[in-house]
N, C-alpha and C. Protein backbone atom coordinates (compact mmCIF):
# COMPACT_ATOMS: atom_id res chain seq x y z
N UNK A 1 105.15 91.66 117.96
CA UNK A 1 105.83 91.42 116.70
C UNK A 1 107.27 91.91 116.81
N UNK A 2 108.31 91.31 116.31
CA UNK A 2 109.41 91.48 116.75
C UNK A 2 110.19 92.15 115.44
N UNK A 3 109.15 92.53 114.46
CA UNK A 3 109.62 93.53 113.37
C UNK A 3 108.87 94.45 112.69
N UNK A 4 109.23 95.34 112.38
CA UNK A 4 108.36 96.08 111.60
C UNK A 4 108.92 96.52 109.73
N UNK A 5 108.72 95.98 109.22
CA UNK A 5 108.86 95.83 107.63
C UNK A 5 108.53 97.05 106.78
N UNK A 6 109.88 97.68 105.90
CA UNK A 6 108.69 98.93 105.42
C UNK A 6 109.53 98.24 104.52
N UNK A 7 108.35 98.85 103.59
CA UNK A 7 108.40 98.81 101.43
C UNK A 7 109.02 100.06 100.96
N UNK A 8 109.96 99.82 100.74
CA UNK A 8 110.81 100.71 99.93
C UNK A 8 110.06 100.90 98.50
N UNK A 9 110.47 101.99 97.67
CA UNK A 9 109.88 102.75 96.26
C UNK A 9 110.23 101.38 95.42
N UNK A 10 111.00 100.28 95.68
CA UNK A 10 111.56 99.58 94.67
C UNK A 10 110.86 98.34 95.32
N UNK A 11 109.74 97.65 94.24
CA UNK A 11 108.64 96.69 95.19
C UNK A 11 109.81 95.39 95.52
N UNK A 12 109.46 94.46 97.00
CA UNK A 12 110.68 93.78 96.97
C UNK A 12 111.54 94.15 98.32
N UNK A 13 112.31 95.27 97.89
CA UNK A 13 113.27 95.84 98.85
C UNK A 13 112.50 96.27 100.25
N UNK A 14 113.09 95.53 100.93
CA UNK A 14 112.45 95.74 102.58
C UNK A 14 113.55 96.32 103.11
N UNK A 15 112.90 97.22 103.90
CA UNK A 15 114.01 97.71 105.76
C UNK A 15 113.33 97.20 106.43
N UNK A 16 114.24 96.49 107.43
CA UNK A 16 113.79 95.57 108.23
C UNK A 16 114.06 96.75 109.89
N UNK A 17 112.83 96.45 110.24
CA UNK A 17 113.20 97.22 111.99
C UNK A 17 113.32 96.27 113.00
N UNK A 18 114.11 95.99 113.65
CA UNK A 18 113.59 95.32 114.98
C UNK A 18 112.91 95.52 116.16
N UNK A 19 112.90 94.95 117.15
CA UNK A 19 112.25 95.32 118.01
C UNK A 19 113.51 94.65 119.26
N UNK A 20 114.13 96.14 119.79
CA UNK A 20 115.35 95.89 120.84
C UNK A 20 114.77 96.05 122.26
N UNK A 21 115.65 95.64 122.80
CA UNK A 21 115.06 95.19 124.58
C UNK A 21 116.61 95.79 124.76
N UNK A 22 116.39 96.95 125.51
CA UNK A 22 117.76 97.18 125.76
C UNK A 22 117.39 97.69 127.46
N UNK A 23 118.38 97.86 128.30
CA UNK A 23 118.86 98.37 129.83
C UNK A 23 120.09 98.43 130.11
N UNK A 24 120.53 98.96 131.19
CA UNK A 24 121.86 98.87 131.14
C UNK A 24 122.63 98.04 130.86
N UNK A 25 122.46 96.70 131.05
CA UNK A 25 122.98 95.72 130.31
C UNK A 25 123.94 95.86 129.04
N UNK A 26 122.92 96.61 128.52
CA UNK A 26 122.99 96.29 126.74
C UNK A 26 122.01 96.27 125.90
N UNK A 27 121.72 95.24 125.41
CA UNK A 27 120.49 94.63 124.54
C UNK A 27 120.19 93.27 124.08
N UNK A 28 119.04 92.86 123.87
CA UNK A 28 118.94 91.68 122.97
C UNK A 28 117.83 91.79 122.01
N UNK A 29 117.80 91.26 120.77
CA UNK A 29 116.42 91.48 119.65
C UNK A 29 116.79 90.38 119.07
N UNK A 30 115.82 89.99 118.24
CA UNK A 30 115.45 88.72 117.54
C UNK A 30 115.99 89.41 115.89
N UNK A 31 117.60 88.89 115.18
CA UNK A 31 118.03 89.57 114.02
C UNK A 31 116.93 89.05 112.59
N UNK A 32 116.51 87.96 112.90
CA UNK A 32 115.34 86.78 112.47
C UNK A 32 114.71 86.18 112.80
N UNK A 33 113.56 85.96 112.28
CA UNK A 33 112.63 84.69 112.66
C UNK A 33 111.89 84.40 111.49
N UNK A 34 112.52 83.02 111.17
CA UNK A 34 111.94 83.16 109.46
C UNK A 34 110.00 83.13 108.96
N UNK A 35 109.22 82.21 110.33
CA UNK A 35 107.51 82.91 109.95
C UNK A 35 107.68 84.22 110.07
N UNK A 36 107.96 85.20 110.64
CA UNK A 36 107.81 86.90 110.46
C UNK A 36 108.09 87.27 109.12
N UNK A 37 109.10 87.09 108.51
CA UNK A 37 109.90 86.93 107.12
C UNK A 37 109.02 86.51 106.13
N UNK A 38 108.64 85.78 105.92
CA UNK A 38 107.16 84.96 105.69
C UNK A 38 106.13 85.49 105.61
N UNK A 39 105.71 85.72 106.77
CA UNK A 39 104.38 86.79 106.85
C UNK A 39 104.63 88.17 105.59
N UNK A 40 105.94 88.69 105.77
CA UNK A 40 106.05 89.67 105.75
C UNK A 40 106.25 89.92 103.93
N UNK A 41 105.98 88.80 103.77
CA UNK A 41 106.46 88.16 102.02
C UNK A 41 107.67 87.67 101.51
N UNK A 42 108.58 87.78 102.23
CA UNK A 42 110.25 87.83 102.04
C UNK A 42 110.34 86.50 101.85
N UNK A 43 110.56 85.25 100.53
CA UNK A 43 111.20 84.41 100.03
C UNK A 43 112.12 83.99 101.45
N UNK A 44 112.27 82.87 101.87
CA UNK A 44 112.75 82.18 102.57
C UNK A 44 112.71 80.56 101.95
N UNK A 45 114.14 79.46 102.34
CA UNK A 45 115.35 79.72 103.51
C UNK A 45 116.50 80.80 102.75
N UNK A 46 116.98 80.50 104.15
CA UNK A 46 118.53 81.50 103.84
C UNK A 46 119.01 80.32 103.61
N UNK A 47 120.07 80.34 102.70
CA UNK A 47 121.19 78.83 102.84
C UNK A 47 122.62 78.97 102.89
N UNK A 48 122.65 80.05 102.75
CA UNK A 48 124.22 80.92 102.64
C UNK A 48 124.37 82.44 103.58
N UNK A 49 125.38 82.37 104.34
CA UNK A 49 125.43 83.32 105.42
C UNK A 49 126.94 83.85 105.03
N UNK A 50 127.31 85.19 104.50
CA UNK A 50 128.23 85.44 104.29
C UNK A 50 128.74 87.07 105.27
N UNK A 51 129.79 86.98 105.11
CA UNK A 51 130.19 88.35 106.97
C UNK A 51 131.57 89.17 105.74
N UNK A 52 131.32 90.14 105.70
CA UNK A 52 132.60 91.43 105.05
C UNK A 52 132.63 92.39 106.56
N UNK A 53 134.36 92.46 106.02
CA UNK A 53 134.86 93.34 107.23
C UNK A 53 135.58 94.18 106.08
N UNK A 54 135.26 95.43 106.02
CA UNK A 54 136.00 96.73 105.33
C UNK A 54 136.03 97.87 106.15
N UNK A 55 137.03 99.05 105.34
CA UNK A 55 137.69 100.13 106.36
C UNK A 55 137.17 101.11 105.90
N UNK A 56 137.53 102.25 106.63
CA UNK A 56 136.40 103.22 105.85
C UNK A 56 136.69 103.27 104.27
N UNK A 57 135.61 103.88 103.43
CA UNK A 57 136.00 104.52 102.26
C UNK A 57 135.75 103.29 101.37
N UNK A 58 135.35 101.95 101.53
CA UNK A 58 135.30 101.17 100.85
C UNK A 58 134.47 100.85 100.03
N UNK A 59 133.84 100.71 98.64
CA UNK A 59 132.89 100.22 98.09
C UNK A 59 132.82 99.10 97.86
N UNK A 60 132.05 98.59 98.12
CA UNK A 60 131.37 96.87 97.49
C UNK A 60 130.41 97.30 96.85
N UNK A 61 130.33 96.22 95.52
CA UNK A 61 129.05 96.80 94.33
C UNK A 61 129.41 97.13 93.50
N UNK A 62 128.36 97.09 92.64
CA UNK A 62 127.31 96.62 92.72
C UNK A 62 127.31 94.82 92.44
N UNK A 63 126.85 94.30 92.85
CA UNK A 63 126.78 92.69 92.77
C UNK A 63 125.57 92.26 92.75
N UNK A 64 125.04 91.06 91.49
CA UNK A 64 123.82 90.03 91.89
C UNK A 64 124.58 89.03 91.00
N UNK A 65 123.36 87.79 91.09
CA UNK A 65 123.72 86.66 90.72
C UNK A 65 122.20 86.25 89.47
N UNK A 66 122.88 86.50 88.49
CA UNK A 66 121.75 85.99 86.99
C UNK A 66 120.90 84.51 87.86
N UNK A 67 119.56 84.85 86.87
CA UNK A 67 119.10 82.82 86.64
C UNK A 67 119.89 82.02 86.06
N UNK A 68 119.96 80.96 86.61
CA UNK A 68 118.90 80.52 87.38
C UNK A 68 119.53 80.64 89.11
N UNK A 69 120.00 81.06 89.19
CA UNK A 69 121.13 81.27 90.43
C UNK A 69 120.80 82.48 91.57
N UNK A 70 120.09 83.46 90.51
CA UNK A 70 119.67 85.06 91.39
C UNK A 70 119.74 84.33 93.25
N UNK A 71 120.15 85.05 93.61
CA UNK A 71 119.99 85.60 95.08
C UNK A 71 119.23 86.49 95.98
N UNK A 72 118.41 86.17 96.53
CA UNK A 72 117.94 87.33 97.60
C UNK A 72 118.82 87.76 98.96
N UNK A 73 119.18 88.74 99.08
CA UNK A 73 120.15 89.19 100.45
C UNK A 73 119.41 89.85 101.65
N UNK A 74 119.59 89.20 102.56
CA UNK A 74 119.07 90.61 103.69
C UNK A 74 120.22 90.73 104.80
N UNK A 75 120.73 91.58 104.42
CA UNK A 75 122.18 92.57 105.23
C UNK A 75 121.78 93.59 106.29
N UNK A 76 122.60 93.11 107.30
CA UNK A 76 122.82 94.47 107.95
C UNK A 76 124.34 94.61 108.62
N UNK A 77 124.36 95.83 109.18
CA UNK A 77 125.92 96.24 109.59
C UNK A 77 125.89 95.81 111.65
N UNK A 78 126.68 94.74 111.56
CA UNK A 78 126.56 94.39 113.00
C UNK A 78 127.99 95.21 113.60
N UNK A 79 128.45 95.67 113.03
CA UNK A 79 129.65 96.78 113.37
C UNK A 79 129.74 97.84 112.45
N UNK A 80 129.95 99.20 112.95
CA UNK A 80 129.81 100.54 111.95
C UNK A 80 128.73 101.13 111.23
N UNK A 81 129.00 101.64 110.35
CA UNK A 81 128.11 102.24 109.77
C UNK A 81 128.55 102.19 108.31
N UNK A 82 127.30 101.57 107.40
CA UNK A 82 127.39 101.87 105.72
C UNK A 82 126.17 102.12 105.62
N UNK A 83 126.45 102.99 103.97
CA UNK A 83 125.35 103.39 103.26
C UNK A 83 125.17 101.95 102.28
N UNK A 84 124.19 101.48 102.25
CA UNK A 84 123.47 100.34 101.86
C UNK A 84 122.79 100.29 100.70
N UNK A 85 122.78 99.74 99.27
CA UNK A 85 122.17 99.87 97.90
C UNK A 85 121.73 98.62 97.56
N UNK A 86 120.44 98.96 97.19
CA UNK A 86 119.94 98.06 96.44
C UNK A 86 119.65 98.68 94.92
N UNK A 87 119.58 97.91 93.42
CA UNK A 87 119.32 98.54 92.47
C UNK A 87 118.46 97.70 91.42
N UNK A 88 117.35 97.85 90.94
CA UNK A 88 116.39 96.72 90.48
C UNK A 88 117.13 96.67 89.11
N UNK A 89 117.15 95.16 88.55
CA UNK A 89 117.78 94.87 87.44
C UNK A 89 116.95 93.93 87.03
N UNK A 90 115.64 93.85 87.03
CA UNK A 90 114.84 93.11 86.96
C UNK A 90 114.34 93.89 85.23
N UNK A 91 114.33 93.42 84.60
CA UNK A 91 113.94 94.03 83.06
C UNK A 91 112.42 94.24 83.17
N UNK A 92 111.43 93.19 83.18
CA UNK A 92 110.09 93.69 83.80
C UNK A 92 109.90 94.14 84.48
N UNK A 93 110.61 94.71 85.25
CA UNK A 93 109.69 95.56 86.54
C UNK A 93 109.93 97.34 86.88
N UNK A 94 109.05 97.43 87.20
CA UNK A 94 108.43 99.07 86.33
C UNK A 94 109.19 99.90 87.50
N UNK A 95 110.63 99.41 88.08
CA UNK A 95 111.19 100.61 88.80
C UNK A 95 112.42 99.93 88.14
N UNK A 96 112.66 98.57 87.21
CA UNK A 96 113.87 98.27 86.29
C UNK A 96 115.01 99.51 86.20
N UNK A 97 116.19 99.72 86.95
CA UNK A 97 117.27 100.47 86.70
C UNK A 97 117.37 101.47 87.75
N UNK A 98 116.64 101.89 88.56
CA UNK A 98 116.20 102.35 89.78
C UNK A 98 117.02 102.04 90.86
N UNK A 99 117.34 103.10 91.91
CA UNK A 99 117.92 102.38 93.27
C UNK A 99 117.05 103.23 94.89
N UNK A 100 117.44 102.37 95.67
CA UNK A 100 117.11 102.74 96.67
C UNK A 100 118.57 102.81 97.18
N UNK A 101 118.35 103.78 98.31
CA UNK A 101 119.63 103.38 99.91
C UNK A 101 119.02 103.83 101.17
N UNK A 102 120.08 103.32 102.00
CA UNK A 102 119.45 103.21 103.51
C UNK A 102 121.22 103.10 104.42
N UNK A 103 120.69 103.51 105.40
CA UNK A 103 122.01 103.38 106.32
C UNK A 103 121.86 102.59 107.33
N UNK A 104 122.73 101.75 107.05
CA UNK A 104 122.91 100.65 108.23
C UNK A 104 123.78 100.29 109.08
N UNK A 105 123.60 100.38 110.05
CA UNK A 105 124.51 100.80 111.52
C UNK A 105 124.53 99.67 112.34
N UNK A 106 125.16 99.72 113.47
CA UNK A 106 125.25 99.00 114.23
C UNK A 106 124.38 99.78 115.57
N UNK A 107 124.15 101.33 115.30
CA UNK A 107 123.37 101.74 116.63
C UNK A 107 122.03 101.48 115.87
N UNK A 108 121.54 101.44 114.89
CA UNK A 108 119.82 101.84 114.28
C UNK A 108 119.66 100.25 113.90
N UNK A 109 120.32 99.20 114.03
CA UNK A 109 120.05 97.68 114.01
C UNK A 109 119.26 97.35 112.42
N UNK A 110 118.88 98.42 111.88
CA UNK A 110 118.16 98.22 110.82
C UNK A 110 118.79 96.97 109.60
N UNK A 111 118.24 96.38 108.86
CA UNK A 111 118.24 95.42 108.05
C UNK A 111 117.71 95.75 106.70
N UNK A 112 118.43 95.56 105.41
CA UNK A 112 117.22 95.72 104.10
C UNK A 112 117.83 94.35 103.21
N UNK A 113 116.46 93.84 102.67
CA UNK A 113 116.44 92.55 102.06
C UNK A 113 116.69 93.00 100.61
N UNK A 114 117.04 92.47 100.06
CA UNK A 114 117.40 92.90 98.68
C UNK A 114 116.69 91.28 97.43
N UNK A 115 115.78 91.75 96.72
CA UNK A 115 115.81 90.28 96.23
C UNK A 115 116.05 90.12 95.19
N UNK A 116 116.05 88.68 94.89
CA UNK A 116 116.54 88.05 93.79
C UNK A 116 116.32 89.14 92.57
N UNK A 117 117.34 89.46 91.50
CA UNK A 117 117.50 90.51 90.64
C UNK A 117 117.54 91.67 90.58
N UNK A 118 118.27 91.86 92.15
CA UNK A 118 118.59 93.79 91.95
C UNK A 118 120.23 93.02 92.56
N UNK A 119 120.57 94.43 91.82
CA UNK A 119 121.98 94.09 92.79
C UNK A 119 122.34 95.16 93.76
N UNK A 120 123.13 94.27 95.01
CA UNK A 120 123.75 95.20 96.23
C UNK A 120 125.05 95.82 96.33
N UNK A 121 125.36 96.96 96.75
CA UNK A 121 126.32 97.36 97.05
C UNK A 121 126.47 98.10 98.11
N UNK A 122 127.34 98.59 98.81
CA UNK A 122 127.23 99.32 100.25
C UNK A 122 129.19 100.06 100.23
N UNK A 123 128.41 101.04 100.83
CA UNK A 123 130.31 102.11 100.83
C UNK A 123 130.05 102.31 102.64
N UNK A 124 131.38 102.54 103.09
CA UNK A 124 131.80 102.35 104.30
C UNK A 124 131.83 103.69 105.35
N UNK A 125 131.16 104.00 106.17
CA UNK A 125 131.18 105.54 106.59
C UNK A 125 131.87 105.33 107.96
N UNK A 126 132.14 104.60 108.45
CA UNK A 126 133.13 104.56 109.86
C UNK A 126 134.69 103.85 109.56
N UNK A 127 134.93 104.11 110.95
CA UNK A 127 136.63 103.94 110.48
C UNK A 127 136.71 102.27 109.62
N UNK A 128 135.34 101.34 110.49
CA UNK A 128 135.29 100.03 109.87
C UNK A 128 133.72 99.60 110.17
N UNK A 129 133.82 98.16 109.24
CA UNK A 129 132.52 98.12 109.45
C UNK A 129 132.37 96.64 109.39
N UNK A 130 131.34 95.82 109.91
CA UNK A 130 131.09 94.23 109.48
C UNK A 130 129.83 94.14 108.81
N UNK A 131 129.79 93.66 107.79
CA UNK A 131 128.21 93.32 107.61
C UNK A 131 128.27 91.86 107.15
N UNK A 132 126.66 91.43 107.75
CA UNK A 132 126.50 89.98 107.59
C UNK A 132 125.31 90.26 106.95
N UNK A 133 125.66 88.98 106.00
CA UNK A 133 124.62 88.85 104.59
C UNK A 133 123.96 86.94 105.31
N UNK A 134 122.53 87.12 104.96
CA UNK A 134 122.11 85.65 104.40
C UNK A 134 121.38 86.46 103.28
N UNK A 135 121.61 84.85 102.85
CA UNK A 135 121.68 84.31 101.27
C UNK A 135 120.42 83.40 100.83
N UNK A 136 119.31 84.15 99.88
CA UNK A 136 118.68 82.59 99.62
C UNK A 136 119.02 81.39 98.78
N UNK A 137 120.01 81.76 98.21
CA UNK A 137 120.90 80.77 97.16
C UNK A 137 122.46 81.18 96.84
N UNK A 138 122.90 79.37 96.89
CA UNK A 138 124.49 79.43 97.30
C UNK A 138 125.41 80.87 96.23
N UNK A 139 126.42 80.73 96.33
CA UNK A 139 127.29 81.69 95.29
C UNK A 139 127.47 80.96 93.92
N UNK A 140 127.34 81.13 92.89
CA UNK A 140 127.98 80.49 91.77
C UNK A 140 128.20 81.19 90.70
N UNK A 141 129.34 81.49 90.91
CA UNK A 141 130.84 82.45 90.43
C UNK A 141 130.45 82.72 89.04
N UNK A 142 130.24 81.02 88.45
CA UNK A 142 129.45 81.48 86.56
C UNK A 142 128.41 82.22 86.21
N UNK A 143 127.75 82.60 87.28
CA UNK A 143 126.35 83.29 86.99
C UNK A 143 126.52 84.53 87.62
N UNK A 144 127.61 85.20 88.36
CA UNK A 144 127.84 86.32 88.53
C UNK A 144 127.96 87.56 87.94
N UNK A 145 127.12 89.12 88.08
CA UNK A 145 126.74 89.91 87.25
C UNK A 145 127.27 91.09 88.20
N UNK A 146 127.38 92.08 87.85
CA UNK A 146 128.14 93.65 88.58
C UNK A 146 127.67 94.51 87.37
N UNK A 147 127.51 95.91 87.94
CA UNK A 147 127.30 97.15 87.28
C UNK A 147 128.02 97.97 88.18
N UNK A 148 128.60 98.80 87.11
CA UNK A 148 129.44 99.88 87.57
C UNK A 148 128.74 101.23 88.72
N UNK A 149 130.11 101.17 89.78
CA UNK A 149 128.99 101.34 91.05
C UNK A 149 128.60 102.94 90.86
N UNK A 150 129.52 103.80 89.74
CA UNK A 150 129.21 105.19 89.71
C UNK A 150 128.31 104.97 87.95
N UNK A 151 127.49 103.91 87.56
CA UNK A 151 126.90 104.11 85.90
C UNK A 151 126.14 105.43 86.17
N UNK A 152 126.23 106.53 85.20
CA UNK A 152 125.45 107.74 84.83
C UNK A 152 123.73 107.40 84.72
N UNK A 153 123.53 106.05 84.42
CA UNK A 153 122.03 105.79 83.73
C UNK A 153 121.19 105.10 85.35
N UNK A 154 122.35 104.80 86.18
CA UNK A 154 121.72 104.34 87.41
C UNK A 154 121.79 105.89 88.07
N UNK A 155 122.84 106.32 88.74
CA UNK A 155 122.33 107.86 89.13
C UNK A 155 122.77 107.68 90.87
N UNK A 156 123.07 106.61 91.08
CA UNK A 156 123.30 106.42 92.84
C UNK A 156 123.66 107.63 93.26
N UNK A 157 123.56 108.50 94.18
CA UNK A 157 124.05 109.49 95.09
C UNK A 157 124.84 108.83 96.14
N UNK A 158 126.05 108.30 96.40
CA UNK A 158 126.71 107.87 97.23
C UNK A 158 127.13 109.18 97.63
N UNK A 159 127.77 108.67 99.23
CA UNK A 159 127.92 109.74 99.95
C UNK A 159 129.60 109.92 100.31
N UNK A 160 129.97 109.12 99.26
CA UNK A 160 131.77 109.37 99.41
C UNK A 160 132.02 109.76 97.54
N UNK A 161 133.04 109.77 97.52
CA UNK A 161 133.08 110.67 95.87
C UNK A 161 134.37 109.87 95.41
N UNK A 162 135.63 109.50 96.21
CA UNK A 162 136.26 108.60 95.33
C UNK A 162 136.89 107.35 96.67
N UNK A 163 136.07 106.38 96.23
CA UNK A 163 135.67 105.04 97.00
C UNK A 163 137.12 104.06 96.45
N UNK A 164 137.10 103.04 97.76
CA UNK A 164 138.08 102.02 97.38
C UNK A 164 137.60 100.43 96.90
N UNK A 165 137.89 100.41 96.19
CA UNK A 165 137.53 99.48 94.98
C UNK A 165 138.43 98.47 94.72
N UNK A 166 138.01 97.22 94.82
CA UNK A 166 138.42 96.08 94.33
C UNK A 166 138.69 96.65 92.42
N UNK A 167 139.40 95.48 92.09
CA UNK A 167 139.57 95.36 90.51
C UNK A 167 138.84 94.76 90.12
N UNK A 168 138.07 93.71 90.37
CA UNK A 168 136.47 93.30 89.75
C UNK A 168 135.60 94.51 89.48
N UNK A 169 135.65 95.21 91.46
CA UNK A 169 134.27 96.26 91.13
C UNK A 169 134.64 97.03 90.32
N UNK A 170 136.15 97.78 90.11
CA UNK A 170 136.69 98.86 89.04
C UNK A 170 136.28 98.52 87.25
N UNK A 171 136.08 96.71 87.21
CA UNK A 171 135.93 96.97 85.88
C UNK A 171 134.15 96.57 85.37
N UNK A 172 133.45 96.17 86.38
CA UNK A 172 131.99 95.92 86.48
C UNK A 172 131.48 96.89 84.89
N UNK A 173 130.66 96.44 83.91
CA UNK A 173 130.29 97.59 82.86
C UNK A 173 129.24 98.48 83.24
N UNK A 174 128.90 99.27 82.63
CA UNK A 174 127.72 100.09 82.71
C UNK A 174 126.28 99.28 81.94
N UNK A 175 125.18 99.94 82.46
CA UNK A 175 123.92 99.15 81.63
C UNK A 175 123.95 100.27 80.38
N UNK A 176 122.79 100.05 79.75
CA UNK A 176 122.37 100.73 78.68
C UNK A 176 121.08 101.37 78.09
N UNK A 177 121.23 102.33 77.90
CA UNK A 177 119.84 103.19 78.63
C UNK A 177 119.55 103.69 79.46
């Protein structure tokens, strides 16, 4: 098996492990294979493949995409190192407002899927970083949703204290409750 899948506290949210073949060479691993994905419960196709390059200190986030449009993401950092968020915004679901994180590197290959109705965000811990996103549904800008990446009622523990921020993410609102 060329992955090993754990269930994060927030049902949904996967870390994805691979399985690397490395020697002096280098390495090679399988970043996907969508029956494993499948097996593994994860909503498949991807149809949208999107790549961010930021410097250290950067926040992205929080971001999802409302119905009928929601998105599922599964990201990882193919250069550097970020701390990685997912946050359930799912109103039914009994971890609703909740987050997980995970660190995703370019040495630990790790992956976390994020699905449709939580939103992602990730802050930057090396000098830079790349991460590549697929997408299970395209972008559409009108159905776009953000929460403020420091809200008091979400509680994130990020591991930087004053992050660089777009003017979208600076004005994202807080939830309620």
């Amino acid at each position: 098996m060329p992955f090993t899948f754990i269930q994060t506290a927030i049902p949904g949210v996967v870390l994805v492990q691979p399985r690397v073949f490395g020697d002096a060479r280098g390495f090679v691993m399988e970043s996907y294979r969508q029956s494993e994905f499948v097996r593994a419960g994860i909503p498949v196709p991807f149809v949208q493949e999107n790549h961010s390059h930021s410097e250290r200190g950067t926040l992205r986030g929080l971001h999802y995409q409302r119905d009928p449009y929601a998105q599922g993401k599964f990201v990882r950092a193919v250069s550097g190192h970020v701390f990685d968020v997912a946050v359930d915004m799912r109103p039914e679901s009994s971890t609703s407002k909740r987050w997980v994180g995970a660190a995703l590197t370019s040495e630990n290959r790790l992956g976390l899927y994020i699905p449709a109705g939580c939103a992602h965000g990730f802050c930057v811990l090396s000098e830079t970083a790349d991460v590549m996103y697929l997408l299970t549904g395209e972008y559409a800008p009108a159905h776009e949703a953000g929460i403020g990446w420091d809200d008091p009622a979400i509680g994130i523990e990020w591991p930087i204290t004053d992050p660089l921020l777009s003017p979208r993410d600076q004005a994202w609102p807080r939830v309620t409750g």
